[in-house]
Every structure is written in structure tokens, then in C-alpha cells.
C-alpha atoms as a PDB file:
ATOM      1  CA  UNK A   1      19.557  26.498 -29.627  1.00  0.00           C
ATOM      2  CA  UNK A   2      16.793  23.923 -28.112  1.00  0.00           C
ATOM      3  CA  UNK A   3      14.284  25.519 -25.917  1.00  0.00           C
ATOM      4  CA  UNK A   4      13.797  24.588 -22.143  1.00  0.00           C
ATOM      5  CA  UNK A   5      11.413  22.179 -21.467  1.00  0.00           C
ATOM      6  CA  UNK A   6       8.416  22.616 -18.875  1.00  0.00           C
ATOM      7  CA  UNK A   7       6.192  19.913 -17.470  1.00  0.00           C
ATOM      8  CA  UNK A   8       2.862  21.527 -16.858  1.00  0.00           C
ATOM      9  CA  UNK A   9      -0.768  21.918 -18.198  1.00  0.00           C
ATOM     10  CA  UNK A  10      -1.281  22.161 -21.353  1.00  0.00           C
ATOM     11  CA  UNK A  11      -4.170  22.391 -24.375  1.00  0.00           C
ATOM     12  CA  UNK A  12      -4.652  20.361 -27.441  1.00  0.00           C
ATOM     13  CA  UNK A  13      -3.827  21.448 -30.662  1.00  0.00           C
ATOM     14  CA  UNK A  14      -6.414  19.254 -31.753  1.00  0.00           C
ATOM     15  CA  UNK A  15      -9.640  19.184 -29.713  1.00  0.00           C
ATOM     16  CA  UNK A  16      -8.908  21.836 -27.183  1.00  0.00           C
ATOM     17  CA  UNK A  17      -8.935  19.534 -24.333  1.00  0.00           C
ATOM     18  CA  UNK A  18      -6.576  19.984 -21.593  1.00  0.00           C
ATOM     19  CA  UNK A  19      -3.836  17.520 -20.671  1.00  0.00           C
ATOM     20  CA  UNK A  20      -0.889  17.514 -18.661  1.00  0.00           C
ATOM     21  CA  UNK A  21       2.275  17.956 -20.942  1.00  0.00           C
ATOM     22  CA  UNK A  22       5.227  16.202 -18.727  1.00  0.00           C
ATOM     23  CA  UNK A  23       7.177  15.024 -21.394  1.00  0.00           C
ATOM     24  CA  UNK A  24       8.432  17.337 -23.728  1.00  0.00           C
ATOM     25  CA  UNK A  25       7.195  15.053 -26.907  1.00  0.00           C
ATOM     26  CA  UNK A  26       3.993  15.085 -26.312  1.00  0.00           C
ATOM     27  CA  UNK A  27       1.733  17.207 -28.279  1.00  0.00           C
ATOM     28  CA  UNK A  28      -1.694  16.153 -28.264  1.00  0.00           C
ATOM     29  CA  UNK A  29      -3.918  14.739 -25.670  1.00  0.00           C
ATOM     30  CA  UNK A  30      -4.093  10.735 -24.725  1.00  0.00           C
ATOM     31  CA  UNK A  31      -7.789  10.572 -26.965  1.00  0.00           C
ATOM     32  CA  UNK A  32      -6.567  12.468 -29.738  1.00  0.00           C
ATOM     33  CA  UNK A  33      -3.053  10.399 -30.054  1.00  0.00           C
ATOM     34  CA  UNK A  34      -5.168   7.179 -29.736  1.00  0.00           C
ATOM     35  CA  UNK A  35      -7.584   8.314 -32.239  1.00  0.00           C
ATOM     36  CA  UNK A  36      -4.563   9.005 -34.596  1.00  0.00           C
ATOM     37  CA  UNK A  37      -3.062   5.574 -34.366  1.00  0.00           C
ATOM     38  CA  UNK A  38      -6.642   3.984 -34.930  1.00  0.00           C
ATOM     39  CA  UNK A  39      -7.192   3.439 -31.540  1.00  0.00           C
ATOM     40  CA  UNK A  40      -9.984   3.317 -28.862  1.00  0.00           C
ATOM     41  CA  UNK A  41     -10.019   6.359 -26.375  1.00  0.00           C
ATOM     42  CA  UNK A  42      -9.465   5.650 -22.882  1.00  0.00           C
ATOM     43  CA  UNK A  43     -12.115   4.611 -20.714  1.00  0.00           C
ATOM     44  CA  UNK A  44     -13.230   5.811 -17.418  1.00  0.00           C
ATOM     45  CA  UNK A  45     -11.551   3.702 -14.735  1.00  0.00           C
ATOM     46  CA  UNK A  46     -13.962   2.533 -12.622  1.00  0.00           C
ATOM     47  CA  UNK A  47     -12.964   0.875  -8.552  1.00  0.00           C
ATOM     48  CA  UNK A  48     -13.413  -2.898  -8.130  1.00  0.00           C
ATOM     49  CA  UNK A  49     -16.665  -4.076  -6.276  1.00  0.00           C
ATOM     50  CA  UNK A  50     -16.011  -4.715  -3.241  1.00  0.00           C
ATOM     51  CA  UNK A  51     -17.063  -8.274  -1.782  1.00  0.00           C
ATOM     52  CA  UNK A  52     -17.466  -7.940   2.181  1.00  0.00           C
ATOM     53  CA  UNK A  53     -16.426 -11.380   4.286  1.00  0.00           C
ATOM     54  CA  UNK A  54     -18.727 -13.547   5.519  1.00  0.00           C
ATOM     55  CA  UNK A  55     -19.039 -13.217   9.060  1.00  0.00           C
ATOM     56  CA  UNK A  56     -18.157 -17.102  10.249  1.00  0.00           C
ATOM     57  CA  UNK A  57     -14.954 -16.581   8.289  1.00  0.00           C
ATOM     58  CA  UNK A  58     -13.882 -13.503   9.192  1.00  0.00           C
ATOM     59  CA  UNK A  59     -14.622 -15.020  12.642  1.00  0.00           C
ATOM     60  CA  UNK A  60     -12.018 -17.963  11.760  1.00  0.00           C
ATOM     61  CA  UNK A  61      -9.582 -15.696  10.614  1.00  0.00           C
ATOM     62  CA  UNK A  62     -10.002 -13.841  14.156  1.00  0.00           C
ATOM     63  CA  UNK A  63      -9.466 -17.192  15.342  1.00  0.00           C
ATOM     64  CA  UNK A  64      -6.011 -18.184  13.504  1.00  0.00           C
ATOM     65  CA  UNK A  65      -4.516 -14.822  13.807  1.00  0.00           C
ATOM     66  CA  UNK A  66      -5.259 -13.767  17.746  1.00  0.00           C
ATOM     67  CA  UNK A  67      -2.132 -12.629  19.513  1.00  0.00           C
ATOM     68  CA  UNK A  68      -2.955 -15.704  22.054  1.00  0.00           C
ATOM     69  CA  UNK A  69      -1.752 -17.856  19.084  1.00  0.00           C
ATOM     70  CA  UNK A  70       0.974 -16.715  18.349  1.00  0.00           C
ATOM     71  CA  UNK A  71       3.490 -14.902  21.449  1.00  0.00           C
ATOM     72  CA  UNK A  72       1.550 -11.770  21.042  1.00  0.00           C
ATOM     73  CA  UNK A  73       3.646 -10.967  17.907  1.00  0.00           C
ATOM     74  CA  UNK A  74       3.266  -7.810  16.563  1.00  0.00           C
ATOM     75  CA  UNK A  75       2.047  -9.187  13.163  1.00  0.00           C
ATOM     76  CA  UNK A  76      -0.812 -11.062  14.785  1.00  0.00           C
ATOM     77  CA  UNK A  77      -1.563  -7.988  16.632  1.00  0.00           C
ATOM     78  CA  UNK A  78      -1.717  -5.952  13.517  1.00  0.00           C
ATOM     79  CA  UNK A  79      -3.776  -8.661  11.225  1.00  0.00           C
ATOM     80  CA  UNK A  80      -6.169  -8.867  14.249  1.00  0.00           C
ATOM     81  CA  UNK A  81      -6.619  -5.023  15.246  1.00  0.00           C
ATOM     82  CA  UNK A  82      -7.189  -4.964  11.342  1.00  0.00           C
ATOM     83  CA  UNK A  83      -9.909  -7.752  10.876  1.00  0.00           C
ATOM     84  CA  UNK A  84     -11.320  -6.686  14.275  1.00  0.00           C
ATOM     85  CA  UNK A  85     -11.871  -2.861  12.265  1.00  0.00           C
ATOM     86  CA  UNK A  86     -13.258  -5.033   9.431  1.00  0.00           C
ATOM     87  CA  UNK A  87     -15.858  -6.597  11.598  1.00  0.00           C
ATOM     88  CA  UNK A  88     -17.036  -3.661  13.729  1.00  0.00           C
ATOM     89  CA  UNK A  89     -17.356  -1.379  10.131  1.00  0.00           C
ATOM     90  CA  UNK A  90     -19.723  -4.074   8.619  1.00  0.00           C
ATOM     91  CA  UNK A  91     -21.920  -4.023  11.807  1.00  0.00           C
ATOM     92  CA  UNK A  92     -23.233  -7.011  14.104  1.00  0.00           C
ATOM     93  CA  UNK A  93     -23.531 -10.216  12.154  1.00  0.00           C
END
């Protein structure tokens, strides 16, 4: 008789760190496994930088985009409500 699998929390065997168990194969945590097959532990993931648009472009892409352009379509309307957000969250140029 196999036993009933369930995902959840779970501590390693190994190094005592927690991990969350939601296969039933696993058995150790991500660093220890890696570390058994002679490989680097994870590192921390880190967010990209963010590079803000220079004002006299994001002013051309106003331009291109503007409901006047373009039958007041609903996409220009939401790519210009969205760069208009863009331009009052980085301030005055």
C-alpha cells in the first residue's frame, strides 16, 4: 500500500531548512539537492533596474499614440492614459 501524498511545508533532512515539498519526490531542499549534484546554490533573484524615458520621447510617443490619431480607438486610448501615468509619476520634465 503507497501512502497519500501531501503538498505542503516541509524540513530538510539535511540542513534543517524549510522548503515547500509539492512533489512527492522531493526530499531535500533546492541548495542541498544542488550541492549533491556538484552544483552552485541558487542565488537571490534580484528585479531589473529600471531605466525611466527620456522626456522628449516619451513626449513623441504621446504624439504617435493620441486618440486624435487614430479614431479615438480604444488601444490608443489605453497606450496614451498609460504613458500619460508614466509622465505625471516621473514629475515635470
Amino acid at each position: 500500500m503507497t501512502e497519500q501524498f501531501t503538498p505542503g511545508a516541509a524540513t530538510c533532512p539535511n540542513c534543517g531548512a524549510a522548503y515547500l515539498k509539492d512533489q512527492a519526490w522531493k526530499r531535500v531542499c533546492l541548495t542541498c539537492y544542488l550541492k549533491a549534484k556538484g552544483k552552485p546554490a541558487p542565488t537571490t533573484r534580484t528585479a531589473p533596474a529600471v531605466t525611466p524615458i527620456d522626456p522628449a520621447m516619451l513626449r513623441r510617443l504621446v504624439q504617435l499614440c493620441h486618440p486624435d490619431r487614430h479614431n479615438n480607438s480604444e488601444a490608443s486610448n489605453t497606450a496614451t492614459r498609460y504613458l500619460l501615468a508614466l509622465k505625471a509619476a516621473h514629475g515635470p520634465p
